[in-house]
Protein backbone atom coordinates (compact mmCIF):
# COMPACT_ATOMS: atom_id res chain seq x y z
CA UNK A 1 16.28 -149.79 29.79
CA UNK A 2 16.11 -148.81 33.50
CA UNK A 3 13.79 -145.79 32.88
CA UNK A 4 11.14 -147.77 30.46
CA UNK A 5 11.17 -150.22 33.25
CA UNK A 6 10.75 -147.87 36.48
CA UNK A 7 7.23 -146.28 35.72
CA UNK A 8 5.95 -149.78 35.27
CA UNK A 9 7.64 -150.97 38.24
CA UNK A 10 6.61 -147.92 40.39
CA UNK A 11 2.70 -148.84 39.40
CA UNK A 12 3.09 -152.29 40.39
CA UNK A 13 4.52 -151.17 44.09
CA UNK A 14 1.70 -148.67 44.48
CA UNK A 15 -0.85 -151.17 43.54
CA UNK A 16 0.46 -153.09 46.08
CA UNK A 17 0.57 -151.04 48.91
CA UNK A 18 -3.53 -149.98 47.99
CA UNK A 19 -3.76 -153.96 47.57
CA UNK A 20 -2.05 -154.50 51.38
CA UNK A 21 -3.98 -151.41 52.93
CA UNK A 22 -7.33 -152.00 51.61
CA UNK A 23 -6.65 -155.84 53.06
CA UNK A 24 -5.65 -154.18 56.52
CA UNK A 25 -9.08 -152.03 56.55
CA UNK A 26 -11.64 -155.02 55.59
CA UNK A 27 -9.55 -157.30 58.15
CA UNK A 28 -10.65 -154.16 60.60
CA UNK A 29 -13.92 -154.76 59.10
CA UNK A 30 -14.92 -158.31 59.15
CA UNK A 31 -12.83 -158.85 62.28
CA UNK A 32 -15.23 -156.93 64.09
CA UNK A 33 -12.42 -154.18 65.54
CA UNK A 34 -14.83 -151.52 63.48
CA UNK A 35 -17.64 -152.39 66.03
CA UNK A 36 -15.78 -150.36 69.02
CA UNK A 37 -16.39 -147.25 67.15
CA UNK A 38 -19.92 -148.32 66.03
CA UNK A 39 -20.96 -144.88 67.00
CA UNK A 40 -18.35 -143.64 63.92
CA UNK A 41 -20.16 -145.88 61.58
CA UNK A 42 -23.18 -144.35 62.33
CA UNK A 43 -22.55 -140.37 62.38
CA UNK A 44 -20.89 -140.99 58.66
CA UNK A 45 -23.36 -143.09 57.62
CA UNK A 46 -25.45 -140.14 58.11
CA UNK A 47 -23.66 -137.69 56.41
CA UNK A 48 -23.27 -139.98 53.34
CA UNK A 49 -27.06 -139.98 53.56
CA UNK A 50 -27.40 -136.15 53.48
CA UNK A 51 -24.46 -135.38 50.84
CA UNK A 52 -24.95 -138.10 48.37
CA UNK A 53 -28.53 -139.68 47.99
CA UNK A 54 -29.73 -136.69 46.22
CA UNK A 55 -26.85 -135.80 44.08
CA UNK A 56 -26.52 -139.75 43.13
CA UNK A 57 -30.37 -139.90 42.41
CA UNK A 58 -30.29 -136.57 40.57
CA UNK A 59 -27.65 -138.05 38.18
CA UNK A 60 -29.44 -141.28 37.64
CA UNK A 61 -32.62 -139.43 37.08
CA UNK A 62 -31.08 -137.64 33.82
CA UNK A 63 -29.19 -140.63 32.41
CA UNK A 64 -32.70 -142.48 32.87
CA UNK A 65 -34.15 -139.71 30.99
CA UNK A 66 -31.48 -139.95 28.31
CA UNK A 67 -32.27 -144.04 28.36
CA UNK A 68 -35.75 -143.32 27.77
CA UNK A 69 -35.69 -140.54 24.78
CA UNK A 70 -33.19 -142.51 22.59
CA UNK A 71 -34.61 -145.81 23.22
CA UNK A 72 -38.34 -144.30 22.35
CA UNK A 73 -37.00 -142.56 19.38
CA UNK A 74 -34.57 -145.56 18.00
CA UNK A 75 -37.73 -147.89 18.25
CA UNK A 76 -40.66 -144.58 16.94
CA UNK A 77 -40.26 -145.95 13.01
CA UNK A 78 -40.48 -149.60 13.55
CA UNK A 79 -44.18 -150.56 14.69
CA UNK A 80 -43.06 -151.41 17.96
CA UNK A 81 -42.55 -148.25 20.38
CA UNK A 82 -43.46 -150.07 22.78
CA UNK A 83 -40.07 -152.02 22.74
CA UNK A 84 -38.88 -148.97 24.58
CA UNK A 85 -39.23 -149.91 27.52
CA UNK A 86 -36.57 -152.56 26.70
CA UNK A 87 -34.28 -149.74 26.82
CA UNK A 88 -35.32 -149.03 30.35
CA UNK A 89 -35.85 -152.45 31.90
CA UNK A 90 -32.40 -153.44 30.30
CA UNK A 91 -30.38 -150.26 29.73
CA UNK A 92 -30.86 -148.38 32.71
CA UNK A 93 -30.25 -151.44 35.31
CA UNK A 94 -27.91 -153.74 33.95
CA UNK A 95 -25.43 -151.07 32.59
CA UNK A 96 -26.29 -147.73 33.09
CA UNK A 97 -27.41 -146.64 36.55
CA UNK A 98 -24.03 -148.97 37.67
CA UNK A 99 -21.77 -146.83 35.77
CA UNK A 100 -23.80 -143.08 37.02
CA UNK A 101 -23.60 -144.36 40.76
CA UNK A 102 -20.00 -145.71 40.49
CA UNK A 103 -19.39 -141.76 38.56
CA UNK A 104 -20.78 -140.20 41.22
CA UNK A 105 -19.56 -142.10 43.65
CA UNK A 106 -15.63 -141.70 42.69
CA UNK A 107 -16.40 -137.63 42.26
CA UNK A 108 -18.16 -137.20 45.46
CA UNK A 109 -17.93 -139.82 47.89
CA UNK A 110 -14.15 -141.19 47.01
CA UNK A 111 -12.86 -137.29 46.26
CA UNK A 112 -14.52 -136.30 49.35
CA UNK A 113 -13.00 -139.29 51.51
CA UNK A 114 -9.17 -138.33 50.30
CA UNK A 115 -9.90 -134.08 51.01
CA UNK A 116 -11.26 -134.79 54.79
CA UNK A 117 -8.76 -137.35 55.80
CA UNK A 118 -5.97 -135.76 53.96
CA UNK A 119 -6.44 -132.77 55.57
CA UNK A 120 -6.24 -134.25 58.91
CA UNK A 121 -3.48 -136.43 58.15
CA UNK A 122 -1.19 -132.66 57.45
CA UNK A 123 -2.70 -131.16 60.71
CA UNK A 124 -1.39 -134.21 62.36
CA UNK A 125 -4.76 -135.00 64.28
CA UNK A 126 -4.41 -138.44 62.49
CA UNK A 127 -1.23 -138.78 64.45
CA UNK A 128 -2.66 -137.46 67.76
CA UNK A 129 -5.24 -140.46 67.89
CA UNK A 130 -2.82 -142.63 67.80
CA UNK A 131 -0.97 -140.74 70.56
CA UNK A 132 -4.40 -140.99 72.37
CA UNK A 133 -4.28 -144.74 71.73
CA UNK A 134 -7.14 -144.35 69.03
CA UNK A 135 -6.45 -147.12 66.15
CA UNK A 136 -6.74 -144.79 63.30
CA UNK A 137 -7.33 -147.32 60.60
CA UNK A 138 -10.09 -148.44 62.33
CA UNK A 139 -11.46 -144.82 63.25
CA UNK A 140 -11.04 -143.38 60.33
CA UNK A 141 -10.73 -146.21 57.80
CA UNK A 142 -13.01 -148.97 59.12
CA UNK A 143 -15.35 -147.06 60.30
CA UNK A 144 -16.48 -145.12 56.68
CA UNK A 145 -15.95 -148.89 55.05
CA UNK A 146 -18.89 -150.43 57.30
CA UNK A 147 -20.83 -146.91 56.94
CA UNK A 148 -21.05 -147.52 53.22
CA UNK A 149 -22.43 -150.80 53.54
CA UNK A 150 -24.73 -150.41 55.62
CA UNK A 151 -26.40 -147.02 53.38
CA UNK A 152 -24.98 -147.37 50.22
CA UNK A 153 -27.90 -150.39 48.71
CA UNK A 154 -30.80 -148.52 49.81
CA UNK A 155 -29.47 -145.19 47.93
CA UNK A 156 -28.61 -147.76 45.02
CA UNK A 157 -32.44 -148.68 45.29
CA UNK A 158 -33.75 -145.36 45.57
CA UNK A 159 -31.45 -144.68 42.17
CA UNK A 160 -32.68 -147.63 40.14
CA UNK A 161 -35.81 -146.53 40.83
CA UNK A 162 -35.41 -142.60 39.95
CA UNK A 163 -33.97 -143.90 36.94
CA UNK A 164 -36.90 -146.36 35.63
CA UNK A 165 -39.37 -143.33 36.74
CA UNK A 166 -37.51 -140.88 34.39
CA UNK A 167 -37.37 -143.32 31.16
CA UNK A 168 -41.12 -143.71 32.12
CA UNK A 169 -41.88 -139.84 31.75
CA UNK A 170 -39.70 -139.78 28.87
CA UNK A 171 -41.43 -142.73 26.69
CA UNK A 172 -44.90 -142.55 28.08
CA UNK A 173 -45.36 -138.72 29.00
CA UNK A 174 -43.03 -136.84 26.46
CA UNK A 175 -42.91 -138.94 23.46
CA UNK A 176 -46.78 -140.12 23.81
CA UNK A 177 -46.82 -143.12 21.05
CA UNK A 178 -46.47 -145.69 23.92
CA UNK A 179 -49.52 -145.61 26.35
CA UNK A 180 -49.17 -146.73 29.55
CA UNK A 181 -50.36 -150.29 29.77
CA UNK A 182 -48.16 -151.06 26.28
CA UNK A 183 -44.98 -149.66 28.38
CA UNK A 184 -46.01 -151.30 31.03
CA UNK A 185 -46.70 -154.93 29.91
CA UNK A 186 -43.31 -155.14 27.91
CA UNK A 187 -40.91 -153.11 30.71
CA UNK A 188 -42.07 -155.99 33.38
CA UNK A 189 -41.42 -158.89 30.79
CA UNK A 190 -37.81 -157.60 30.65
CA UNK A 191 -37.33 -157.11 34.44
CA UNK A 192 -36.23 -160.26 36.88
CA UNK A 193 -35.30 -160.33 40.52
CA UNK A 194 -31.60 -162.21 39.27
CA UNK A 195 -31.48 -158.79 37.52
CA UNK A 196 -31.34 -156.66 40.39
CA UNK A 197 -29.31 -158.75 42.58
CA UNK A 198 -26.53 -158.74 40.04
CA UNK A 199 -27.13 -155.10 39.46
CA UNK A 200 -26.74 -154.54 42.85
CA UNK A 201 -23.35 -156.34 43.19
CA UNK A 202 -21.67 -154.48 40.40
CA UNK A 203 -22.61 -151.12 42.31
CA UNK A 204 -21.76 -152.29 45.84
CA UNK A 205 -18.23 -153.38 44.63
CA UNK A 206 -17.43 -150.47 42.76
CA UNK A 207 -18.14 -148.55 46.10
CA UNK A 208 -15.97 -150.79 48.10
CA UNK A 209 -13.58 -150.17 45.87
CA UNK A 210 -14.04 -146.15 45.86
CA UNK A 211 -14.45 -145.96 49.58
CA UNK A 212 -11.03 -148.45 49.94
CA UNK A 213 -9.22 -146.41 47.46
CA UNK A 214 -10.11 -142.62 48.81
CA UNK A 215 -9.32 -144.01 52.19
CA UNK A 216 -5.87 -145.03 51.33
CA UNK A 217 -4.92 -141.76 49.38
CA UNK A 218 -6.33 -139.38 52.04
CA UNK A 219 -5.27 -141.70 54.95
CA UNK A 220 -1.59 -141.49 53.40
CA UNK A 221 -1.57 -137.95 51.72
CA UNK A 222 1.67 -136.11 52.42
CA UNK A 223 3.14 -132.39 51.29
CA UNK A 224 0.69 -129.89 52.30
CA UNK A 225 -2.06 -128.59 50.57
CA UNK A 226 -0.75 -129.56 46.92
CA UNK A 227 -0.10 -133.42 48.32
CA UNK A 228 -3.44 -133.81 48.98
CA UNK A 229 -5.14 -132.27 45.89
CA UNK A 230 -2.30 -134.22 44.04
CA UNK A 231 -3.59 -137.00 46.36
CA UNK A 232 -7.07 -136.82 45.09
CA UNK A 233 -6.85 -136.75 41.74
CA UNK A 234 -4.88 -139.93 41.90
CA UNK A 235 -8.11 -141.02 43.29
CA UNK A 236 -10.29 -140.07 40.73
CA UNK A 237 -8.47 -141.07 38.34
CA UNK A 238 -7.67 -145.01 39.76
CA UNK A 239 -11.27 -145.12 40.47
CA UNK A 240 -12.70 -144.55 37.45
CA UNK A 241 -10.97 -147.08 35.91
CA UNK A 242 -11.89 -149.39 38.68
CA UNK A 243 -15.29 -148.29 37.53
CA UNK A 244 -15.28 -149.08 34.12
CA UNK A 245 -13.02 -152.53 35.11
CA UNK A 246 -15.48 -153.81 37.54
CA UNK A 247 -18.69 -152.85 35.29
CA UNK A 248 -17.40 -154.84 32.51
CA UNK A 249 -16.31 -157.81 34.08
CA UNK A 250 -19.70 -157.53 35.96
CA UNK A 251 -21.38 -157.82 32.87
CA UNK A 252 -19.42 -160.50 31.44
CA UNK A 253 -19.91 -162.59 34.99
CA UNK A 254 -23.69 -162.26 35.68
CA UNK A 255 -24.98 -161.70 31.46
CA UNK A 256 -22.09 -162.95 29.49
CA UNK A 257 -23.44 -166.49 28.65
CA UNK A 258 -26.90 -166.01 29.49
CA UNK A 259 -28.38 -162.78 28.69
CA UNK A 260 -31.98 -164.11 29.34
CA UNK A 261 -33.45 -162.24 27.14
CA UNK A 262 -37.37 -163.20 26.33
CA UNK A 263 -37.04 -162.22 22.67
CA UNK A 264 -38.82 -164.39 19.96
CA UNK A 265 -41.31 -166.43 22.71
């Protein structure tokens, strides 16, 4: 009885220590200690600028593309092909370019996060800021928490966009029954600012999320080389479910009881 209980019991003491260090970092965040190393925030909020936008866009580009195809095709024998762009207006921002960024985020971004800090944390250089005086949460934590934030809506953006442009090449350009003007007209009758906003919530919390949980493997990583590889696939594999968890309750939350959708006048 003592074994079937332990792995449960183990689970619930790791989720709490993620639950108490991802408190400590946004306590670093919103208390405005992350400000000292402003200049921190900065450099890695360039870097997550140069290694991400264009892998994270990429991604979203073919899952728009994908979006596009089956929604043209699905709608090709009904006498409506214009309806497609349904599939794009609703598809590709309510649902799927949340779950590509929050993918690519947890197998770039969070992956990358545990690999650089858990290598420092075996070199001990995480333990020589602190004997420098350096608050290492804050540093190391903190510091790629606030980065995030301040990068990660305008790459969400700039993917929402590469994905409507891709279901637009796909319906319009590749399948050709839908002209322009018909894709168009019924793509913008699907589409309201509400829709973004929530859109964008759903992706900004699953990258909290990532970010908080990469930050706590790496940052705590122990046992060489093999500790932090087992470290980050731990990561991966939490934050995909955190993916999946925060999309559908998302959903639920902002389109649950009212879908608002303009079907029927």
């Amino acid at each position: 009885m003592n074994g079937l209980l332990a792995a449960p019991r183990a689970w619930i003491e790791t989720f709490g220590e993620i639950a108490g260090f991802c408190g400590q970092v946004l306590g670093q965040v919103f208390g405005g200690r992350v400000f000292r190393f402003f200049g921190e925030a900065l450099r890695q909020a360039g870097i997550l600028i140069l290694s991400s936008t264009l892998v994270i866009c990429g991604l979203v580009f073919i899952i728009g593309l994908q979006c596009g195809i089956e929604g043209a095709y699905f709608t090709r024998g009904t006498g409506t092909p214009t309806y497609a762009g349904v599939f794009a207006a609703w598809c590709d921002l309510r649902e799927l370019v949340p779950y590509a960024f929050g993918y690519m985020m947890a197998a770039k971004v969070g992956t990358g996060i545990v690999a650089e800090l858990g290598s420092m944390r075996i070199s001990d250089e995480i333990d020589a800021l602190e004997v420098m005086g350096i608050n290492s949460m804050t540093f190391l934590c903190a510091t790629r928490l606030l980065a995030s934030w301040m990068v990660l809506p305008f790459v969400y953006i700039a993917s929402v966009r590469s994905g409507f442009f891709a279901s637009y090449l796909a319906v319009v350009v590749q399948i050709h029954e839908v002209s322009a003007g018909g894709y168009s007209l019924i793509f913008w009758m699907f589409q309201n600012p509400p829709d973004l906003l929530f859109s964008a919530i759903k992706a900004m919390a699953m990258a909290t999320v990532i970010v908080l949980v990469g930050c706590y493997y790496g940052y705590n990583a122990r046992g060489g080389p093999v500790g932090v590889g087992t470290a980050t696939a731990k990561s991966m594999v939490l934050n995909i479910v955190a993916v999946h968890l925060i999309g559908m309750l998302g959903t639920q939350i902002f389109w649950g009881a009212n879908p608002r959708a303009p079907i029927g006048g």
